[in-house]
Protein backbone atom coordinates (compact mmCIF):
# COMPACT_ATOMS: atom_id res chain seq x y z
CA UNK A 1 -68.12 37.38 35.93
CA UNK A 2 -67.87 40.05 33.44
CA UNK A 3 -64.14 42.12 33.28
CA UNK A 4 -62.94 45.54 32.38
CA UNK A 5 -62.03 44.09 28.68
CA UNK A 6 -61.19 44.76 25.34
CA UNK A 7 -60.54 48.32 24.76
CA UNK A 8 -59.25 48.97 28.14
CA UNK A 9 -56.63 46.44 27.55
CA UNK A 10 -56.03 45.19 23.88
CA UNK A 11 -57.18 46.76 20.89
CA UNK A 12 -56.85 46.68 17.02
CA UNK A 13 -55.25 49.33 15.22
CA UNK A 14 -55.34 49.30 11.46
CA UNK A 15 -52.98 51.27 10.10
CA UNK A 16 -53.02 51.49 6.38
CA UNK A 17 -51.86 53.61 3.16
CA UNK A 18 -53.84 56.65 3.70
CA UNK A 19 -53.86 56.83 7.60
CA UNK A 20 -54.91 55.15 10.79
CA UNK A 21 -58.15 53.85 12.28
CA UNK A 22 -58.10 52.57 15.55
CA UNK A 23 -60.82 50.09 16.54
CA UNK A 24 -61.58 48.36 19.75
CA UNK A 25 -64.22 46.79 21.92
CA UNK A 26 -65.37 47.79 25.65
CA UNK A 27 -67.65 45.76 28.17
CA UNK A 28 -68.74 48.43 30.15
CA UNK A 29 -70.44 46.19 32.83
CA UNK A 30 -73.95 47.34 33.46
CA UNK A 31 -73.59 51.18 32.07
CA UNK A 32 -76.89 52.60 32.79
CA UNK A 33 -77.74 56.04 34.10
CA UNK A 34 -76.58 56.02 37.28
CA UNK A 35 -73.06 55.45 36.17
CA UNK A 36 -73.39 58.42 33.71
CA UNK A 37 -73.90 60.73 36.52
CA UNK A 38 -70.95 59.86 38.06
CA UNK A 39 -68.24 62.42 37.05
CA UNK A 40 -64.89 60.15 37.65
CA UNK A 41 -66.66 57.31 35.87
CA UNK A 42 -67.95 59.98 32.76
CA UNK A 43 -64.52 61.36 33.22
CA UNK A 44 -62.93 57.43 32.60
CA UNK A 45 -65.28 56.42 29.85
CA UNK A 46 -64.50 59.89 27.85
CA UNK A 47 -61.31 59.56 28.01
CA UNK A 48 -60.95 55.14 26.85
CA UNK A 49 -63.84 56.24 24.07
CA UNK A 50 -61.80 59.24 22.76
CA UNK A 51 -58.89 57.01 22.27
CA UNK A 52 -60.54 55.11 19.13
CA UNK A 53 -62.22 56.15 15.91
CA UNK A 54 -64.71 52.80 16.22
CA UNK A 55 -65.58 51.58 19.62
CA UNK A 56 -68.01 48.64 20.81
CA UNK A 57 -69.47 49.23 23.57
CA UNK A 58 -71.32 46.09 25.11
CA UNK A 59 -73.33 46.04 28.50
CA UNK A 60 -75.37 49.20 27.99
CA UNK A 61 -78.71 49.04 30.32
CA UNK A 62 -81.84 50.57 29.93
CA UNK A 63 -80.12 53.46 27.57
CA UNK A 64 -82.32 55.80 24.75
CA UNK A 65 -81.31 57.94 22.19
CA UNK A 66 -81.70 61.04 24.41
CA UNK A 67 -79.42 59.28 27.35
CA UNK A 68 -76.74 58.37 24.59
CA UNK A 69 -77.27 62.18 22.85
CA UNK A 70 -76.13 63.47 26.35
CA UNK A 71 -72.98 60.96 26.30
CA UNK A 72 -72.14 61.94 22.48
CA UNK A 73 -72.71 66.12 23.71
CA UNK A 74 -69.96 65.13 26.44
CA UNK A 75 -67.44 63.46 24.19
CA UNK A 76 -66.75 66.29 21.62
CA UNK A 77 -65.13 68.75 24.31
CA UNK A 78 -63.03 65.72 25.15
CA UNK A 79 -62.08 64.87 21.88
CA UNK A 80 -62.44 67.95 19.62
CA UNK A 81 -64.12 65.84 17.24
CA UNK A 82 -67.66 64.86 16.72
CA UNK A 83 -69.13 61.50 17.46
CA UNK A 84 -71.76 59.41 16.21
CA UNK A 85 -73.18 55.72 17.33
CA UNK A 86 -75.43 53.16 16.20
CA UNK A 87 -77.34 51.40 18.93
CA UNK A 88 -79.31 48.22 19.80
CA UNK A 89 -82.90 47.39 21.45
CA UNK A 90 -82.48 45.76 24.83
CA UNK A 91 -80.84 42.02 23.93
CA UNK A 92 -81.72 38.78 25.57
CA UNK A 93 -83.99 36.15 26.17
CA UNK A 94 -84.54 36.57 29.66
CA UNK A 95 -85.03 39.14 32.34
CA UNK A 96 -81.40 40.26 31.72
CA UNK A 97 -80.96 42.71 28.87
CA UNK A 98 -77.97 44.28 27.45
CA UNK A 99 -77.73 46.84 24.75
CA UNK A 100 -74.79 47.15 22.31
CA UNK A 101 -73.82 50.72 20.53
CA UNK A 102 -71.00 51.22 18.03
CA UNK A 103 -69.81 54.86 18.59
CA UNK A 104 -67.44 56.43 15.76
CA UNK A 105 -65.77 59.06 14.81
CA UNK A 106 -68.14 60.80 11.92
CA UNK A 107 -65.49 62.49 9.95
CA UNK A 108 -63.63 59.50 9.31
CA UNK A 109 -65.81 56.52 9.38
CA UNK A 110 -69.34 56.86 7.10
CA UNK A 111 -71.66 53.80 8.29
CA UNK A 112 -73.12 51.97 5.28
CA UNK A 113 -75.56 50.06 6.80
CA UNK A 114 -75.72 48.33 11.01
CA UNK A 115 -78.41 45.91 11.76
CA UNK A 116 -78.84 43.34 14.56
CA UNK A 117 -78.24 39.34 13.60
CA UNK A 118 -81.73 38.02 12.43
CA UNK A 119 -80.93 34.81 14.49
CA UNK A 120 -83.57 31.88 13.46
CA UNK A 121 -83.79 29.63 15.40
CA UNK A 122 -82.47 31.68 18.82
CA UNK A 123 -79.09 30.20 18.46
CA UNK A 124 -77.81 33.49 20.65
CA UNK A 125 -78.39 34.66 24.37
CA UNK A 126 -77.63 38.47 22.88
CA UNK A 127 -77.97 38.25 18.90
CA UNK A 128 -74.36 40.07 17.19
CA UNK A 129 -74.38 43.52 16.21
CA UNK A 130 -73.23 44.04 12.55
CA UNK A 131 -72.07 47.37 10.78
CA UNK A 132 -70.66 47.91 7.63
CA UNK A 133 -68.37 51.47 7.13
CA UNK A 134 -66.09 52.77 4.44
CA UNK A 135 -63.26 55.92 5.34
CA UNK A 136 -60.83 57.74 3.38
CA UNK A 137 -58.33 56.71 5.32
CA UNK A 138 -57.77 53.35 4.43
CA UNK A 139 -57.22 51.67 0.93
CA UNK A 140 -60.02 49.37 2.05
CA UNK A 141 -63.30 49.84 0.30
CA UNK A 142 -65.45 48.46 3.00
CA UNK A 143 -65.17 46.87 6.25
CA UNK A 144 -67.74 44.81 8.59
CA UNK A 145 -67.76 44.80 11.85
CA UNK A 146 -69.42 41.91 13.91
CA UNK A 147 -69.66 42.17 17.62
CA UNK A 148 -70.08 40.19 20.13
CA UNK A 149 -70.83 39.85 23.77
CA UNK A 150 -71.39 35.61 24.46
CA UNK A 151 -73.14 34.35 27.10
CA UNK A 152 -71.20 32.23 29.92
CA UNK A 153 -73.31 29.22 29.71
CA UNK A 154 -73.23 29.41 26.15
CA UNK A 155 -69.71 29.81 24.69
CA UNK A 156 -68.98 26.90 22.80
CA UNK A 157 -72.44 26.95 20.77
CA UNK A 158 -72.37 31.07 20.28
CA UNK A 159 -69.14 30.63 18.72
CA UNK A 160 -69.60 28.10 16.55
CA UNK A 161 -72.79 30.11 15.00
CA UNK A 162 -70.33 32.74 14.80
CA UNK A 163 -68.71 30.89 11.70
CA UNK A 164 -72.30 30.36 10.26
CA UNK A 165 -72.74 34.13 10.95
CA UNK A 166 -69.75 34.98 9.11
CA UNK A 167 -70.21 32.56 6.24
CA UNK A 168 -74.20 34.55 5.79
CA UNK A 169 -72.87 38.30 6.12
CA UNK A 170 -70.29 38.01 3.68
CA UNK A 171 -72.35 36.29 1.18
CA UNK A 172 -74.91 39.15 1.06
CA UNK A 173 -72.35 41.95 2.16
CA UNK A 174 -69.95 40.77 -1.04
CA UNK A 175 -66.98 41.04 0.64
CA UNK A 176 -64.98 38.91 3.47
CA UNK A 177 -63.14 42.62 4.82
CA UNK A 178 -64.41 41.41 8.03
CA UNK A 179 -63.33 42.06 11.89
CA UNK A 180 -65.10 40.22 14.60
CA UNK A 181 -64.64 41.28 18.06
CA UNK A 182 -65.76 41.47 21.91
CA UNK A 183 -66.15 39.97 25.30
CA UNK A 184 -66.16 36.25 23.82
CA UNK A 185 -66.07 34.64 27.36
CA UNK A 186 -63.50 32.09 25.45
CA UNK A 187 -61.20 30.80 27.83
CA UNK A 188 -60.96 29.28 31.27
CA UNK A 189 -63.92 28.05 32.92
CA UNK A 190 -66.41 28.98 30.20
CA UNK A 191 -64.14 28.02 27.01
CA UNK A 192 -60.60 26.11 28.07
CA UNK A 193 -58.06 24.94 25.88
CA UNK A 194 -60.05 21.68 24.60
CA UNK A 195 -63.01 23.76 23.77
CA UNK A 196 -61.31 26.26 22.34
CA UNK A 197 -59.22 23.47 20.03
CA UNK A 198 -62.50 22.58 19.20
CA UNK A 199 -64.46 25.54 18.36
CA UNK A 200 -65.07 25.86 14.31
CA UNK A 201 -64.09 29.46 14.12
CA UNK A 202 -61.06 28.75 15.63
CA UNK A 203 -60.44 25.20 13.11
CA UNK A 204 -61.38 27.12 9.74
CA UNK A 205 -57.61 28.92 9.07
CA UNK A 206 -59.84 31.50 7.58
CA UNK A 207 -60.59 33.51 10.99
CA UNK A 208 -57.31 34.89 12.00
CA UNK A 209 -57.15 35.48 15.97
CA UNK A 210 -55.50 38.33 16.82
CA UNK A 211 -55.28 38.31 20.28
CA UNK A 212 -52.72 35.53 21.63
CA UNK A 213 -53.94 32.84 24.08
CA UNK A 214 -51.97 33.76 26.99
CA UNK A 215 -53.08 37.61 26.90
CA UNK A 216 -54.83 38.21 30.67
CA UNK A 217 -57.83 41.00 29.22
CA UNK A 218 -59.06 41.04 32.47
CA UNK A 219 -57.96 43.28 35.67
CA UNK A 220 -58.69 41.09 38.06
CA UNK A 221 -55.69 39.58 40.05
CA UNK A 222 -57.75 36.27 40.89
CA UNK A 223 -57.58 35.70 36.88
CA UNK A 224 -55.58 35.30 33.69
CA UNK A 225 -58.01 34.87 30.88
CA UNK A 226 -58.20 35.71 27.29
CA UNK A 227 -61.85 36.19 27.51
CA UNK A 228 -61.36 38.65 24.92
CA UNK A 229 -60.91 38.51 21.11
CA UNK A 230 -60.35 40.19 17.96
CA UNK A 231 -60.65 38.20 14.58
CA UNK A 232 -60.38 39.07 11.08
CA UNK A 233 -60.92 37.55 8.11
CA UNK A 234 -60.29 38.75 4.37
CA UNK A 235 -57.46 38.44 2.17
CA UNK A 236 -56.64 42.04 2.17
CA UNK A 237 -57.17 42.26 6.28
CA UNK A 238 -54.57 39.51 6.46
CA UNK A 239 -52.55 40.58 4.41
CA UNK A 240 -52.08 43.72 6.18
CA UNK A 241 -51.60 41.86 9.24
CA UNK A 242 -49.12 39.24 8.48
CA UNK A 243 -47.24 41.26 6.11
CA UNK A 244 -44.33 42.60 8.20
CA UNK A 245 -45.46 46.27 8.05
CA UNK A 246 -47.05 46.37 11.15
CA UNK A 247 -49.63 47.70 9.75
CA UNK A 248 -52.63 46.04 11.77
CA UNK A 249 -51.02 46.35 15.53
CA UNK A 250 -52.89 45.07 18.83
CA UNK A 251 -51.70 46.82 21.96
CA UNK A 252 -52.22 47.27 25.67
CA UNK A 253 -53.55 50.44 27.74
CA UNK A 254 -50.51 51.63 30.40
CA UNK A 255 -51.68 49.06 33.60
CA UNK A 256 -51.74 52.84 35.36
CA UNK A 257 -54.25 53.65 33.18
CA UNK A 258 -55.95 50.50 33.84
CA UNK A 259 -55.73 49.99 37.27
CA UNK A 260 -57.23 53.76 37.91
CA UNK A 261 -60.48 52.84 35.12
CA UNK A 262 -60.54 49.81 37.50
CA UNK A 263 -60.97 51.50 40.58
CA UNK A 264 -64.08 53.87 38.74
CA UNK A 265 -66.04 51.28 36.60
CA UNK A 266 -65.35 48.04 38.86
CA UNK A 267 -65.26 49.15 42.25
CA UNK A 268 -65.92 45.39 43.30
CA UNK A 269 -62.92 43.66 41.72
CA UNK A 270 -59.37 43.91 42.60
CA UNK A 271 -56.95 45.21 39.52
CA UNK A 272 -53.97 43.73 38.13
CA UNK A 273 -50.91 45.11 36.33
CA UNK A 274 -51.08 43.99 32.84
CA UNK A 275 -47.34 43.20 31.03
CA UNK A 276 -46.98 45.10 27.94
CA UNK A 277 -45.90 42.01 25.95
CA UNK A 278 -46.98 40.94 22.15
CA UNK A 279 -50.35 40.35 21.52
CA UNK A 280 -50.41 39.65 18.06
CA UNK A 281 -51.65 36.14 17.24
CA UNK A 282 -49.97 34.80 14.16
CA UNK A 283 -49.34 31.51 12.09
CA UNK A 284 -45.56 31.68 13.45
CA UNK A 285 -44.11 33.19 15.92
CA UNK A 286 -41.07 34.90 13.54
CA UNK A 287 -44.68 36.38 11.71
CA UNK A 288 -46.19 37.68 15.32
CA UNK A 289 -42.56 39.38 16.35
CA UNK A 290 -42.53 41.58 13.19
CA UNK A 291 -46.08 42.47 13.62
CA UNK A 292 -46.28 43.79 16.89
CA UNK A 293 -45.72 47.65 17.57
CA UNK A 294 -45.33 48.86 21.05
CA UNK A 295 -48.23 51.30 22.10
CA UNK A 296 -48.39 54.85 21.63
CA UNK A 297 -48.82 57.77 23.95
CA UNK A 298 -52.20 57.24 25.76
CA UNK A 299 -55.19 59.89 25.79
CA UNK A 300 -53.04 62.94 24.15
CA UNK A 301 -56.05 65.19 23.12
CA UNK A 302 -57.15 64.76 19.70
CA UNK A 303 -57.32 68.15 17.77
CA UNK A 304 -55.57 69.64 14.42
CA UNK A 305 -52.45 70.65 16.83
CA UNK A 306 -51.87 66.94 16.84
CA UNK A 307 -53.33 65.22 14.08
């Protein structure tokens, strides 16, 4: 079963010297062209997309650049500012494909390079999506992005490439400025706590996990599962996270807000309230409490009024 995740609930904000970029992931569950020509669900997807300056978006179907130029025409009213994405071929060794896209903000993040995993040896259902951006606004010089949607079945074994992934990007990339983040599938029936102890990304003290274990990311009342995750790794990225400044943040969407995307992009499953409580994942708890900040005003339009 695939949720109404990441972005819609928890999402990483990096706030640093020179300003604030706000990244997050969305499963969009099956997003092909007969959701885009539903107004309420356009109307939904505008509004969680506007609310981040990187977004990625896993689940697309059967998309092309001319469907996703139509999405990107309808964003800029929203927004007042002009979008951009990097997209995938169709992903997946079977019958079932899925398409990933990256869509950001082009007057604050320039994309350096994106490619799709060259996985030898098929190792992943859906290979990860990489991209690689600098901005002004952050005294970062680069950052790389991996993303991530795993297969059920295949948890335990996606992950654990992850770390291999990881280890192979940042040796030709140069740099270990690196967030990893999606629909990871990584806890109850598909990942529980002993797999989870066991996974090598989570071992290596290296991959920070931002999102705390007993964050629901789903809206389903039937469920309370952490299936979603946001990892970083890089001395400055921690540093920024762990320092007290509360300068990397995770937060949660208003359940309101969550409850009516429910009702538009999952018609078929029944939505739960999710508890604004700390999200941040830390080495000790003290470390967690002083690196939480409590979200901000949702979906205020985005324009020079209010920049």
């Amino acid at each position: 079963m695939l949720f109404l995740s990441l972005c819609t609930c928890c999402s990483l904000s990096l706030s640093l010297f020179l300003g604030t970029l706000r990244i997050g992931a969305f499963n969009i569950r099956a997003f092909g062209r007969n959701k885009m020509k539903k107004n309420d669900v356009m109307k939904i997807l505008l509004k969680i997309v506007g609310r981040y300056d990187l977004i990625f978006i896993q689940e697309l179907r059967n998309m092309n650049n001319d469907t996703v130029d139509t999405m990107m025409q309808n964003v800029k009213p929203t927004t007042r500012e002009k979008f951009d994405y990097e997209m995938t071929k169709p992903l997946g060794t079977g019958t079932y494909k899925e398409q990933y896209a990256y869509l950001f903000r082009s007057d604050k993040i320039s994309v350096k390079s994106s490619f799709v995993y060259d996985d030898v040896g098929n190792k992943f259902v859906r290979e990860p999506f990489v991209i690689t951006f600098t901005s002004p606004l952050i005294d970062v010089k680069e950052v790389t992005v991996i993303g991530i949607h795993t297969v059920e079945k295949n948890v335990k074994k996606e992950l654990d490439e992850l770390a291999h992934v990881h280890q192979k990007i940042t040796r030709e990339i140069g740099h270990d400025n690196v967030i990893i983040l999606g629909d990871m599938n990584v806890d109850c029936n598909y990942c529980r706590k002993k797999c989870q102890q066991n996974l090598f990304i989570r071992k290596d003290s290296k991959f920070q996990w931002l999102i705390a274990d007993n964050i629901d990311t789903t809206v389903d009342n039937a469920t309370n599962c952490t299936y979603d995750q946001l990892i970083i790794t890089g001395h400055q990225l921690s540093e920024i996270a762990y320092n007290g400044q509360s300068t990397i943040s995770v937060d949660c969407l208003k359940p309101a807000y969550l409850e009516q995307a429910a009702k538009q992009l999952y018609p078929d499953r029944q939505q739960s309230n999710i508890s604004q409580q700390p999200l941040l994942s830390s080495p000790s708890s003290n470390q967690s409490q002083q690196s939480t900040s409590q979200s901000e005003p949702l979906f205020t339009k985005i324009g020079p009024e209010n920049k």
